[in-house]
Structures are given as C-alpha cells and as structure tokens.
C-alpha atoms as a PDB file:
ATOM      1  CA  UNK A   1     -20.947 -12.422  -8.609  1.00  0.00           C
ATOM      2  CA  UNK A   2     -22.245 -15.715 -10.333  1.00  0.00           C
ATOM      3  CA  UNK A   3     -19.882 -15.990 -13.183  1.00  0.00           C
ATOM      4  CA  UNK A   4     -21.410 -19.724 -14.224  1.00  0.00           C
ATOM      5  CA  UNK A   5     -19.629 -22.360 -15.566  1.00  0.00           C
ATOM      6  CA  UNK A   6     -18.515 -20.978 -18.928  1.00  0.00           C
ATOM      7  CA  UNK A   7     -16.888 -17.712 -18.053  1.00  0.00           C
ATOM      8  CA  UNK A   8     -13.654 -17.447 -16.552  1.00  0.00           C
ATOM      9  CA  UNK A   9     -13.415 -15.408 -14.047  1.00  0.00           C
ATOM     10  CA  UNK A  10     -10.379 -12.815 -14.230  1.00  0.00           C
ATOM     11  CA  UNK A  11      -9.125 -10.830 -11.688  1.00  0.00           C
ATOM     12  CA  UNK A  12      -6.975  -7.651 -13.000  1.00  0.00           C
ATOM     13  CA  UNK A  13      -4.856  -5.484 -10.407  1.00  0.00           C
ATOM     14  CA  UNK A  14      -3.480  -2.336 -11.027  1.00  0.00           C
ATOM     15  CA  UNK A  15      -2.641   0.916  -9.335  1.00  0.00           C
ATOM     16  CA  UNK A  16      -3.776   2.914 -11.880  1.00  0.00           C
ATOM     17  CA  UNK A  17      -7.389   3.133 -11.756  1.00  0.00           C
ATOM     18  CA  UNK A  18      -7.883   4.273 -15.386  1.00  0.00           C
ATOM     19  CA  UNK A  19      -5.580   1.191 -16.609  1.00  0.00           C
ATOM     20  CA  UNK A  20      -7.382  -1.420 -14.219  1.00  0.00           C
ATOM     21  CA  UNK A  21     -10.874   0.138 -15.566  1.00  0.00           C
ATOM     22  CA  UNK A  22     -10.004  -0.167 -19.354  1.00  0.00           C
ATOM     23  CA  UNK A  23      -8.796  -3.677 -18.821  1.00  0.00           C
ATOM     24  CA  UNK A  24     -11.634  -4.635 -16.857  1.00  0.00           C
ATOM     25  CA  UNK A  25     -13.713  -2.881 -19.493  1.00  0.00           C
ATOM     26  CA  UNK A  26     -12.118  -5.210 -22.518  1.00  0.00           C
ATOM     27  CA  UNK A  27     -12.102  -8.269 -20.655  1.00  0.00           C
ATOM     28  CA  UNK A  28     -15.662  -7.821 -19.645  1.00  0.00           C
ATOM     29  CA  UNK A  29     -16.567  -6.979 -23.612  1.00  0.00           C
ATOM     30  CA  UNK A  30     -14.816 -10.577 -24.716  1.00  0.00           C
ATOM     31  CA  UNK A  31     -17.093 -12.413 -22.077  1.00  0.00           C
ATOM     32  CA  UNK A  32     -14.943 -13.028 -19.314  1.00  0.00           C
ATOM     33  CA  UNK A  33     -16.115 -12.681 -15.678  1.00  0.00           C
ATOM     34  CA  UNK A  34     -14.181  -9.643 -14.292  1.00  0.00           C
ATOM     35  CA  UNK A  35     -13.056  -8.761 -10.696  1.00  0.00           C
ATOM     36  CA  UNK A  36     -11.286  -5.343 -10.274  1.00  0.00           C
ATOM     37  CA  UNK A  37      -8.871  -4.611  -7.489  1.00  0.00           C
ATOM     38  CA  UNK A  38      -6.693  -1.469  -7.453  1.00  0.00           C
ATOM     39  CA  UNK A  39      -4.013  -2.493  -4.798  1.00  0.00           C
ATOM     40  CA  UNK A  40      -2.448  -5.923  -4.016  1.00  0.00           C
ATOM     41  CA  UNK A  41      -4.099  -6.362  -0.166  1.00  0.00           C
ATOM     42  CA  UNK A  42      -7.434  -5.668  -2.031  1.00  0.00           C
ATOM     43  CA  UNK A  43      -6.843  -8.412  -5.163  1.00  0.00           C
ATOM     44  CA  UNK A  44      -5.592 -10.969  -2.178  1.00  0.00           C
ATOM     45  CA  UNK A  45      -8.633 -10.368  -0.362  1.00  0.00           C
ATOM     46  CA  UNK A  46     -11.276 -10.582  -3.727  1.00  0.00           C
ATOM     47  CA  UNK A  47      -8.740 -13.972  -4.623  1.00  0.00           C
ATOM     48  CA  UNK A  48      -9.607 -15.451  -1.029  1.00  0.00           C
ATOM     49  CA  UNK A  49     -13.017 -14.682  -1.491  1.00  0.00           C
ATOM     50  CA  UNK A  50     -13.998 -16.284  -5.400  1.00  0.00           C
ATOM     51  CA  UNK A  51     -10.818 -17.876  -6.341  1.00  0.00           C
ATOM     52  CA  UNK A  52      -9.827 -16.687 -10.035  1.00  0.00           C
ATOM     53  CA  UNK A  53      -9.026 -18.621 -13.179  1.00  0.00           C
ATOM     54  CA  UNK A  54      -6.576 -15.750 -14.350  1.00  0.00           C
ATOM     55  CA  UNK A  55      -4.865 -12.890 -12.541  1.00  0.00           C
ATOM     56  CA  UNK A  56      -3.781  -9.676 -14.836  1.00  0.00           C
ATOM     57  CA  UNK A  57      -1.893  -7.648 -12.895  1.00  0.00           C
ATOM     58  CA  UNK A  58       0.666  -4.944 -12.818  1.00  0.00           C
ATOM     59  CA  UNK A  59       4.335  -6.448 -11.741  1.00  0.00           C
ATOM     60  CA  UNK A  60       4.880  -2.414  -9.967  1.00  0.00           C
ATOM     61  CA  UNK A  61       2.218  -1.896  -8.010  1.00  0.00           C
ATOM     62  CA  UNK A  62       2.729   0.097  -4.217  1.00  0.00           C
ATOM     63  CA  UNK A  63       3.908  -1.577  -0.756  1.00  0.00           C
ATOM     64  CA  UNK A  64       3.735  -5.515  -2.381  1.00  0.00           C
ATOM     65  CA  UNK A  65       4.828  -6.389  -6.122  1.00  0.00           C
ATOM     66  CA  UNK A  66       2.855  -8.152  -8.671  1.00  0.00           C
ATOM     67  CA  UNK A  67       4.839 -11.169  -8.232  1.00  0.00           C
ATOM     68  CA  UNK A  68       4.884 -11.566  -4.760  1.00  0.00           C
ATOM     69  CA  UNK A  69       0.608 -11.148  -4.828  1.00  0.00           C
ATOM     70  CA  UNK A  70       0.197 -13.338  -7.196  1.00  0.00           C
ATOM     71  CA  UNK A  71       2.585 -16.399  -5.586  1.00  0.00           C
ATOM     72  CA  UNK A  72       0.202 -15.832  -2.657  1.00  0.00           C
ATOM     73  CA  UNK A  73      -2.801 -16.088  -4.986  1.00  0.00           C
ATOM     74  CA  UNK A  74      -1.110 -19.392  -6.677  1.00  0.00           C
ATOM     75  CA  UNK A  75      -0.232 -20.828  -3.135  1.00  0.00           C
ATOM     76  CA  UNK A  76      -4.263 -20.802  -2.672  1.00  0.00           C
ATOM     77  CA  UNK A  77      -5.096 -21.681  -6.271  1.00  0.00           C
ATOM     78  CA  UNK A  78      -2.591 -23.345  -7.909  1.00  0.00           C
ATOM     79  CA  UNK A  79      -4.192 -23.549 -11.483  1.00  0.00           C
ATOM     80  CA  UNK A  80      -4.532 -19.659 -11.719  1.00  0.00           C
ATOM     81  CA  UNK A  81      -2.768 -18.268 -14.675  1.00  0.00           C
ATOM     82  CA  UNK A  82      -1.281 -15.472 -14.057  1.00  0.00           C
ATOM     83  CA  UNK A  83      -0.289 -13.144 -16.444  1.00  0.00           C
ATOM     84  CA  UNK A  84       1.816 -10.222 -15.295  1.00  0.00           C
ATOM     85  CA  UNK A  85       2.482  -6.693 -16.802  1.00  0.00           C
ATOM     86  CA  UNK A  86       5.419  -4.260 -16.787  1.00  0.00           C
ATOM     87  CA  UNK A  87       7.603  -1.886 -18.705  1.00  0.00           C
ATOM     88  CA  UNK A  88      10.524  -2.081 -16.467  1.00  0.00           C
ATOM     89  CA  UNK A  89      13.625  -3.967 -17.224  1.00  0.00           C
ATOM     90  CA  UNK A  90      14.768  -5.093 -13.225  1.00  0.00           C
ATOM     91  CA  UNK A  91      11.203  -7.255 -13.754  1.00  0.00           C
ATOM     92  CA  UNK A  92      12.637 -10.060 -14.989  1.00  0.00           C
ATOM     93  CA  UNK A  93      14.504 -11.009 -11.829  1.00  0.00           C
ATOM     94  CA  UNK A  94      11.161 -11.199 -10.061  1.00  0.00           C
ATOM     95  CA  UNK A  95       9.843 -13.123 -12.545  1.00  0.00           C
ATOM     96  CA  UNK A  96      12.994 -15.442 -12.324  1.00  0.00           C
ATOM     97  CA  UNK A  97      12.536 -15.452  -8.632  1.00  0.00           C
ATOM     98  CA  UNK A  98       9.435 -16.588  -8.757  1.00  0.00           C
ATOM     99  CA  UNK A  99       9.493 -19.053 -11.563  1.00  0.00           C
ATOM    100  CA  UNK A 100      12.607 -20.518  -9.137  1.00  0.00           C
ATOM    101  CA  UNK A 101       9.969 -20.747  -6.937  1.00  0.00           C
ATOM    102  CA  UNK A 102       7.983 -22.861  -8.935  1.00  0.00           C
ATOM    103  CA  UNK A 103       5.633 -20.311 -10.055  1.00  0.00           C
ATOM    104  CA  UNK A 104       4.459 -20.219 -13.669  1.00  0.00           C
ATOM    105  CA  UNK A 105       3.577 -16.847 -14.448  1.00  0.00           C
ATOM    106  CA  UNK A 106       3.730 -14.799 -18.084  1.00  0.00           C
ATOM    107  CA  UNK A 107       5.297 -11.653 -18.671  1.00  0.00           C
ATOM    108  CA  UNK A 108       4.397  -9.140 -21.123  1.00  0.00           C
ATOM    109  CA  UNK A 109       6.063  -5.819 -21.425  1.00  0.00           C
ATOM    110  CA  UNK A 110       4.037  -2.433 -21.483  1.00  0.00           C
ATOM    111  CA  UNK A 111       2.471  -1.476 -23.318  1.00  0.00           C
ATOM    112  CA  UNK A 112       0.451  -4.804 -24.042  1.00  0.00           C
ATOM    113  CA  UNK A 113      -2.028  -4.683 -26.980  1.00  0.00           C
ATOM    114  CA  UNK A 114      -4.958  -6.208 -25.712  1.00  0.00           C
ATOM    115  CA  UNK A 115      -4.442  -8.825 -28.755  1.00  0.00           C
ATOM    116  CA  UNK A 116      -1.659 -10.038 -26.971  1.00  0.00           C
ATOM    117  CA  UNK A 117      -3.461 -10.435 -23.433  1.00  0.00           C
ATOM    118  CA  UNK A 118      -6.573 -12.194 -25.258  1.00  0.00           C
ATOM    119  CA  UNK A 119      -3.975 -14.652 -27.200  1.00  0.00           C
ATOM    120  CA  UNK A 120      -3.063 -15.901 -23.907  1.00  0.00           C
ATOM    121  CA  UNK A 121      -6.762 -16.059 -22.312  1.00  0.00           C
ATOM    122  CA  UNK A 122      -9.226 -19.580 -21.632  1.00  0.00           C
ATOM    123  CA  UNK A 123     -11.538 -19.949 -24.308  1.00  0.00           C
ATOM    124  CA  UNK A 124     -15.048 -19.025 -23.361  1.00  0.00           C
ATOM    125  CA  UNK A 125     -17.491 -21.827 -24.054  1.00  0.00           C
ATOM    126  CA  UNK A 126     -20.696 -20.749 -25.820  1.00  0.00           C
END
C-alpha cells in the first residue's frame, strides 16, 4: 500500500468483522489510507510492517486488550494516535493504566457516531 504523503494512514482493529469492515469502509470514503486487522497479533504485525498515523481499535478484543496492543504499537511509533473504543465501564482502568504509563490514548464509548471518530482525525491535505 502507497498511501503518499497526504493521507494518513489508519489502522482499525476489531473482532467483529462487520464493525472493522464498516469502519474501514467510512474511513476509506473520508480519504484516509486504511489498514484492517481483525485480531490484536494481526494489527501488531500490519503496525510493524507500515507504521500507522492513527490506530482505531476496539478496547475488548480476544486473548490481548486494545490497550495493551496499542502501548506496543506506541512503544514502536510514538506519534500514533490512538483512539480506542468500548461500551464497557471496567475500561477506564485500562485506560488509566495506560495513560500512567505514559500513553496518550482517547476513549470513546460505544456506540461512536462516526462524527465523533472524524472530529478527532488528521486533516487530509488536498
């Protein structure tokens, strides 16, 4: 994927393969750059591979949490913004936990309008 220098490239994680796809889907529609990954070990491996400007991901995804990816994705690239997504109330201790860690991630509860997500976003240079 050659994204070129005026589209971000995003890379959104979720279990849910109809959620990941209509994300993907929207992003892709306002311009962005859009890498897909259903399970955490597969977004770490895309992230080692082409380094992303923004990760959307689930917080609750199977066998390694959202937050715990994406501190391994910031460890690699520390100006990633990542952007996490849940509907479950025990998800802001991981997101404490992790900003205690120094990590600088967003949290938006579920169901996220896609309004909100692009209000957070990089401007795409035309």
């Amino acid at each position: 994927m050659d994204p070129g220098p005026d589209r971000p490239v995003v890379l959104v994680v979720d279990d849910d393969r109809i959620v990941a796809d209509t994300r993907t889907a929207i992003l892709t529609g306002w311009g962005y750059a859009v890498m897909t990954a259903y399970n955490a070990e597969c977004a770490l491996e895309m992230a080692r591979r082409n380094p992303p400007k923004v990760l959307v991901s689930s917080l609750n995804l199977n066998r390694i949490n959202g937050a715990d990816m994406a501190r391994a994705i910031q460890s690699r690239s520390p100006d990633c913004q990542v952007i996490l997504l849940s509907g479950l109330a025990e998800s802001e201790s991981l997101i404490a936990d992790a900003r205690g860690a120094g990590c600088n991630f967003t949290l938006l509860r579920k169901p996220v309008h896609p309004n909100d997500l692009h209000a957070l976003l990089p401007e795409i240079r035309h």
